[in-house]
N, C-alpha and C. Protein backbone atom coordinates (compact mmCIF):
# COMPACT_ATOMS: atom_id res chain seq x y z
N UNK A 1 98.55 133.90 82.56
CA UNK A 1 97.43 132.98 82.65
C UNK A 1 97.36 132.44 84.07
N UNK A 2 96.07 132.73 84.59
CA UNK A 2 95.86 132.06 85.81
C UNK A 2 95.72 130.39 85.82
N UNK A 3 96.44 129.57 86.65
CA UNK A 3 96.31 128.23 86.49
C UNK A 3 95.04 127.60 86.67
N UNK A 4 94.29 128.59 87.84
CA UNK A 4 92.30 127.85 87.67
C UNK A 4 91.86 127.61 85.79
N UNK A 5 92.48 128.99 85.57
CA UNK A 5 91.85 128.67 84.13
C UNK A 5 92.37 127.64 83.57
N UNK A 6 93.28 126.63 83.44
CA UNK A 6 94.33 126.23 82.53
C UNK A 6 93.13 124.36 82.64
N UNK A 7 93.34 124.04 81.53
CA UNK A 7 92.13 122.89 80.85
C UNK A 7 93.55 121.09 81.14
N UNK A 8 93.43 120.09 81.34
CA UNK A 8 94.09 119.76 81.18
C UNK A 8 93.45 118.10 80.48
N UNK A 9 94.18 117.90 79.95
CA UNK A 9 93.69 117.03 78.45
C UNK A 9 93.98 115.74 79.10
N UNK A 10 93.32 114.51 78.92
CA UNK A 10 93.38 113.20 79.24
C UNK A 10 94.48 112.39 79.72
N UNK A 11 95.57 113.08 78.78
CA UNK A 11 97.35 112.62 78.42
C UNK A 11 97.91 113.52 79.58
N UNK A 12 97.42 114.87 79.97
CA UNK A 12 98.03 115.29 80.44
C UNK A 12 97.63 114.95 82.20
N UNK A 13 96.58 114.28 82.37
CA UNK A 13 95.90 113.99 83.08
C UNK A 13 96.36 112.94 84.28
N UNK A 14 97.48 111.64 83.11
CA UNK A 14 97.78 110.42 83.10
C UNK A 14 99.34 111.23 84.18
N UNK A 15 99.92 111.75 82.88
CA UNK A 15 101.06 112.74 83.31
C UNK A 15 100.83 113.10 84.86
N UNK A 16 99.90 113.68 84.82
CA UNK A 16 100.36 114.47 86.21
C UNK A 16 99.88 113.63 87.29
N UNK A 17 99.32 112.58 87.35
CA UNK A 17 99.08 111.91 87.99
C UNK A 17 99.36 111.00 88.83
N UNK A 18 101.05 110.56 87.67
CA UNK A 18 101.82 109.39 87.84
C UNK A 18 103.22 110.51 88.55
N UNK A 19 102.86 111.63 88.23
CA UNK A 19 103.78 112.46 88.98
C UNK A 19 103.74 112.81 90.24
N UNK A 20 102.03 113.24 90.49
CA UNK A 20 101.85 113.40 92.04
C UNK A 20 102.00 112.28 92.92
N UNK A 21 101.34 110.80 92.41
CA UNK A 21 101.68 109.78 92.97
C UNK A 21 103.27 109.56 93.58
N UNK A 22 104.19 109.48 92.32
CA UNK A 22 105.34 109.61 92.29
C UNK A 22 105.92 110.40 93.86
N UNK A 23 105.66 111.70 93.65
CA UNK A 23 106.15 112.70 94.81
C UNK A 23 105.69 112.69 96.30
N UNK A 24 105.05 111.77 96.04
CA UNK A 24 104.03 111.58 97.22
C UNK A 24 104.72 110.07 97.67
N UNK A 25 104.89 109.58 97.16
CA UNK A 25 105.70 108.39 97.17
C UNK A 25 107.28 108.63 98.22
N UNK A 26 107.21 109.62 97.39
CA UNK A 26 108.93 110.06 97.88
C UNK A 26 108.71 110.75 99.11
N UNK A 27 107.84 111.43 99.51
CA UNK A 27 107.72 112.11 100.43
C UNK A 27 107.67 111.47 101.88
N UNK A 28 106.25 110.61 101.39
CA UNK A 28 105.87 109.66 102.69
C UNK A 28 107.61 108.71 102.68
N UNK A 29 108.10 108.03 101.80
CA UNK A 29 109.13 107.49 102.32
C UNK A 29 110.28 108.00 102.90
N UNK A 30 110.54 109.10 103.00
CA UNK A 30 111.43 110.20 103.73
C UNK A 30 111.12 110.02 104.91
N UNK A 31 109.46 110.23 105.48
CA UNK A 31 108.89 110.24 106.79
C UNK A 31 108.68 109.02 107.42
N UNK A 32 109.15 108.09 106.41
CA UNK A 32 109.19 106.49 107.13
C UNK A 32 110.60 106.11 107.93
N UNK A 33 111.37 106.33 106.90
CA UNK A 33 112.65 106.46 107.56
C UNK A 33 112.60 107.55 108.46
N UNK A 34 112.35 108.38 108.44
CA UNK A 34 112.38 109.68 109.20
C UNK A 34 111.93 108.99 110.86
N UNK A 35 110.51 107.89 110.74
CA UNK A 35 109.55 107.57 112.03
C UNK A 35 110.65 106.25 112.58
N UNK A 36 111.53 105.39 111.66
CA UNK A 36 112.26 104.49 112.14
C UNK A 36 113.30 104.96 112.62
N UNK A 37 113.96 105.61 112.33
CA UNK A 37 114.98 106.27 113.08
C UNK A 37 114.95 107.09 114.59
N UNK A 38 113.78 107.51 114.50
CA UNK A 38 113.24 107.96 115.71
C UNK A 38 112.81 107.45 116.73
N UNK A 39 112.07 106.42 115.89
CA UNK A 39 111.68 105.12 116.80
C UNK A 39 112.37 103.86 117.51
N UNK A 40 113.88 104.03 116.40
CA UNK A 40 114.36 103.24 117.28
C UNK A 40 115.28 103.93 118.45
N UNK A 41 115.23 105.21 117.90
CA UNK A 41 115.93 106.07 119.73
C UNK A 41 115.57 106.18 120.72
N UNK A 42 114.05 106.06 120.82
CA UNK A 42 113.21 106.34 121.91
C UNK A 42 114.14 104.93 123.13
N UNK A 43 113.55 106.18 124.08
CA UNK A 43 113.69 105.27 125.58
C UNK A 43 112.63 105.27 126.87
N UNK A 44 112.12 106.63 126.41
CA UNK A 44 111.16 106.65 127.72
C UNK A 44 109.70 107.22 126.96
N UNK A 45 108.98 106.93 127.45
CA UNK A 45 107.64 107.05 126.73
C UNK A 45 107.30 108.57 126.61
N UNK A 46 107.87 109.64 127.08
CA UNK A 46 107.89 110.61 126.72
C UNK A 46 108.05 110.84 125.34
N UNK A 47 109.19 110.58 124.94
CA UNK A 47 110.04 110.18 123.59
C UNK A 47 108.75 109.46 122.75
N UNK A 48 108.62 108.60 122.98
CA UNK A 48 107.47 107.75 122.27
C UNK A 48 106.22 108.64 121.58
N UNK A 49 105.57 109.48 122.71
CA UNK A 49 104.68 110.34 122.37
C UNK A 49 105.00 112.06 121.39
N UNK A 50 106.27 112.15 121.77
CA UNK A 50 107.19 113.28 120.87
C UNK A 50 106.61 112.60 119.61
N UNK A 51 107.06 111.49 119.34
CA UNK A 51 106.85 111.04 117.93
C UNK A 51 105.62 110.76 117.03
N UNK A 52 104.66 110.96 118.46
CA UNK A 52 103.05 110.26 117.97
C UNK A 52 102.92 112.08 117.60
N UNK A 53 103.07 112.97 117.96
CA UNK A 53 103.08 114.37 118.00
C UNK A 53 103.66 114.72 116.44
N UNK A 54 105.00 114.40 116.31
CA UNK A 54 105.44 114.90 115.43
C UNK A 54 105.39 114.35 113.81
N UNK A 55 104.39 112.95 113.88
CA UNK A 55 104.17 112.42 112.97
C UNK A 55 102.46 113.16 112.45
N UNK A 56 101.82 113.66 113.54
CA UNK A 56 100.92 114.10 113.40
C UNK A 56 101.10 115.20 112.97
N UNK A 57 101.91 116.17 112.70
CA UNK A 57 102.24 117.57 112.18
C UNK A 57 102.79 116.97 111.10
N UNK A 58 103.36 116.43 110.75
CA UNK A 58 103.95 115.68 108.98
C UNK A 58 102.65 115.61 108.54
N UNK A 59 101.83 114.89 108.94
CA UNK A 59 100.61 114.14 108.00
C UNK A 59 100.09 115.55 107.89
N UNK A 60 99.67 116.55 108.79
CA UNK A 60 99.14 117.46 108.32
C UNK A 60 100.01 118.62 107.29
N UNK A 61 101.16 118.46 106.85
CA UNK A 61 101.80 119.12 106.07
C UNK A 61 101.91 118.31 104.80
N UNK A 62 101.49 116.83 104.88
CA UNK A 62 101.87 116.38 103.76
C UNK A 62 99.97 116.56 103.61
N UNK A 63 99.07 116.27 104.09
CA UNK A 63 97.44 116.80 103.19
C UNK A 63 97.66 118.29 103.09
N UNK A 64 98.17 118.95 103.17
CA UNK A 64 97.97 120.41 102.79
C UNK A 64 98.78 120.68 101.65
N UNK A 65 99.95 120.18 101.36
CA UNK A 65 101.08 120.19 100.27
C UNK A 65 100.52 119.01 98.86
N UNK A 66 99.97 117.88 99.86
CA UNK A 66 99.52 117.51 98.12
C UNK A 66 98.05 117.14 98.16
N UNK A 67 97.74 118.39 97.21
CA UNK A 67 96.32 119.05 96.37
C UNK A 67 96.41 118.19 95.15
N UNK A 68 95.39 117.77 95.01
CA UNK A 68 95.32 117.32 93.77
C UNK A 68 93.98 117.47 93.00
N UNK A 69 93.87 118.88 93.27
CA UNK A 69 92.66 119.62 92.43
C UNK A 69 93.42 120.14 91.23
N UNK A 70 92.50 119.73 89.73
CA UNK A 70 93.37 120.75 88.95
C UNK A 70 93.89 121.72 89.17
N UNK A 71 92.47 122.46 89.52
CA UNK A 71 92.89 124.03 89.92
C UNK A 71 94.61 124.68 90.67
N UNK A 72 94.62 123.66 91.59
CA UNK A 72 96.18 123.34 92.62
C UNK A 72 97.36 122.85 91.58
N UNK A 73 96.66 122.04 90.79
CA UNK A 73 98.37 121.20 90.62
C UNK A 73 99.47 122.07 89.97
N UNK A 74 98.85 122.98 89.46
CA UNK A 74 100.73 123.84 89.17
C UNK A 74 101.16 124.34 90.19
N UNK A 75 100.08 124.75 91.01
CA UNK A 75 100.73 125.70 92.20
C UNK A 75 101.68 124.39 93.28
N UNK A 76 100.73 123.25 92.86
CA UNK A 76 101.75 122.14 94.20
C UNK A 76 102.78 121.17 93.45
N UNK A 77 102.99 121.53 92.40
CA UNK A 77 103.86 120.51 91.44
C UNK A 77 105.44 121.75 91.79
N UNK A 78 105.13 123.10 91.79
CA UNK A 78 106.14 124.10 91.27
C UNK A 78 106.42 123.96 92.90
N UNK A 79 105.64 123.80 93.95
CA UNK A 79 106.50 123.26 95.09
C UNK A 79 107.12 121.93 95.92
N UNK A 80 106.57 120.82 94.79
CA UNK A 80 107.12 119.81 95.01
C UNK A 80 108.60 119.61 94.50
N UNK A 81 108.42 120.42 93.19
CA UNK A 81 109.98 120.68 92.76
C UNK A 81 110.68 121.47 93.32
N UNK A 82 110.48 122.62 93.92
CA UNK A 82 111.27 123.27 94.74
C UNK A 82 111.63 122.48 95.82
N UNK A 83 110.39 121.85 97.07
CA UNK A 83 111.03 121.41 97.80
C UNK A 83 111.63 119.47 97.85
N UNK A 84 111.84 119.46 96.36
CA UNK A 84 113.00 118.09 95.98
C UNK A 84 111.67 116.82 96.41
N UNK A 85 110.87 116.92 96.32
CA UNK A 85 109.76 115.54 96.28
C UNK A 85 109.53 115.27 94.84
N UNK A 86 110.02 116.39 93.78
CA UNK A 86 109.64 115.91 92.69
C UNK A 86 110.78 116.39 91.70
N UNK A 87 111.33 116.00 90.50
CA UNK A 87 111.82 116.15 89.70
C UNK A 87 111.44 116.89 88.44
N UNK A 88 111.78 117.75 88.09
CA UNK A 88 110.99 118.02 86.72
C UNK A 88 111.00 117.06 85.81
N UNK A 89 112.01 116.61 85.32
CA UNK A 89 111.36 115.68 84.31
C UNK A 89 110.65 114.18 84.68
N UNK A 90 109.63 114.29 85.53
CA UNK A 90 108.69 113.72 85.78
C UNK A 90 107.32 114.33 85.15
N UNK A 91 107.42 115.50 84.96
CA UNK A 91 106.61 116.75 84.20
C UNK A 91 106.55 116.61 82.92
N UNK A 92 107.50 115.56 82.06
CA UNK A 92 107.88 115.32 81.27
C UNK A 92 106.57 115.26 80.50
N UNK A 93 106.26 115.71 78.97
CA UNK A 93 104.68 115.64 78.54
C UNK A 93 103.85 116.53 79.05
N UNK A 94 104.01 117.67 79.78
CA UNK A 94 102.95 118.43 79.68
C UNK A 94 103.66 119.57 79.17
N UNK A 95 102.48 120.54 78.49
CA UNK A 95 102.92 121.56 77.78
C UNK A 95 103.64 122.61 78.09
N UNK A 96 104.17 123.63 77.19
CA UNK A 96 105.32 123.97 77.56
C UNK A 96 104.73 124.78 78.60
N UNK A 97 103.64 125.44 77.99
CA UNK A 97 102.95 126.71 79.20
C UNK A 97 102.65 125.64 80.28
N UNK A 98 102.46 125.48 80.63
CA UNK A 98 102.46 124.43 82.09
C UNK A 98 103.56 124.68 82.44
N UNK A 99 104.78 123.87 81.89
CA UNK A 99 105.79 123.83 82.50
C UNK A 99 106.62 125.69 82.92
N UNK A 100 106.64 126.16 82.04
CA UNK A 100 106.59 127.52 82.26
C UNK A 100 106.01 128.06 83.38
N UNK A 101 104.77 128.54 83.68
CA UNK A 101 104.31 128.53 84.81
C UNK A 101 104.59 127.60 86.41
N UNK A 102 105.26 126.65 86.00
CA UNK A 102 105.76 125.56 87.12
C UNK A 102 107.13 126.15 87.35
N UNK A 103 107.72 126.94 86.50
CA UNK A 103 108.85 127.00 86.73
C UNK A 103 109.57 129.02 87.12
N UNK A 104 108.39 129.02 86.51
CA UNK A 104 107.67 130.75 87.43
C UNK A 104 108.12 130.81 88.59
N UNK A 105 106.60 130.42 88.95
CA UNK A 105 106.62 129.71 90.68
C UNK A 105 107.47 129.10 91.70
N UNK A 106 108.08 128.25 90.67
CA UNK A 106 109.18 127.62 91.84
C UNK A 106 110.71 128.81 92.06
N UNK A 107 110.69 129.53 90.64
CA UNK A 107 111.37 130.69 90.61
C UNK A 107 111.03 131.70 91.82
N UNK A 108 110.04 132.14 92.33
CA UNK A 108 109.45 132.56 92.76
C UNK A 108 109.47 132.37 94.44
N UNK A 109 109.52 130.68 94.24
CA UNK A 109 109.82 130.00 95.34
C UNK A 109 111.03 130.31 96.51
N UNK A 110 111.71 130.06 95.38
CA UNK A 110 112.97 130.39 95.95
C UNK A 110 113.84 131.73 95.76
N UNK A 111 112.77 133.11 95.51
CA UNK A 111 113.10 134.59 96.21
C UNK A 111 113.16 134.69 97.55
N UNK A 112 111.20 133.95 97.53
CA UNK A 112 110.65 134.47 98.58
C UNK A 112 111.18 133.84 99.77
């Protein structure tokens, strides 16, 4: 089953919602600590601008990683769990074929 096709029900709606939030949560706070730590090393404004640079390549990896089109969310849930922003049982409540397919993918994930 292709995931465009896959319908997702009100409950499951709530679910995945409080999950992407969730992972997204975790993510950006990684990159907070990530910008304080950095920030407090800086010394010369070179340094300073490294960081205006490299915060700008985060933000663009974190809008490209979290989709939150139905159509997307198995494909970006099965890599939020792979890459540790999300937990599976945060997934907790959606059906098994969902989770199945989430767990495909992240299988998948980590061949390739």
């Amino acid at each position: 089953m292709i995931s465009r096709d896959l319908t997702w029900s009100g409950s499951e709606k709530k679910i995945a919602r409080h999950a992407f939030d969730a992972a997204l949560d975790t993510a950006l706070a990684g990159i907070i600590a990530e910008f304080k730590a950095k920030a407090a090393a800086v010394t010369t404004p070179s340094e300073m601008w490294a960081i205006e640079d490299h915060l700008r390549q985060r933000r663009r990896e974190i809008d490209a990683m979290f989709d939150y089109r139905y159509s997307q969310l198995i494909f970006v849930f099965a890599q939020l769990v792979y890459k540790g922003y999300l937990d599976e049982a945060q997934l907790a409540g959606l059906p098994a074929d969902k989770l199945e397919i989430i767990r495909d993918i992240r299988s998948r994930l980590r061949k390739g």
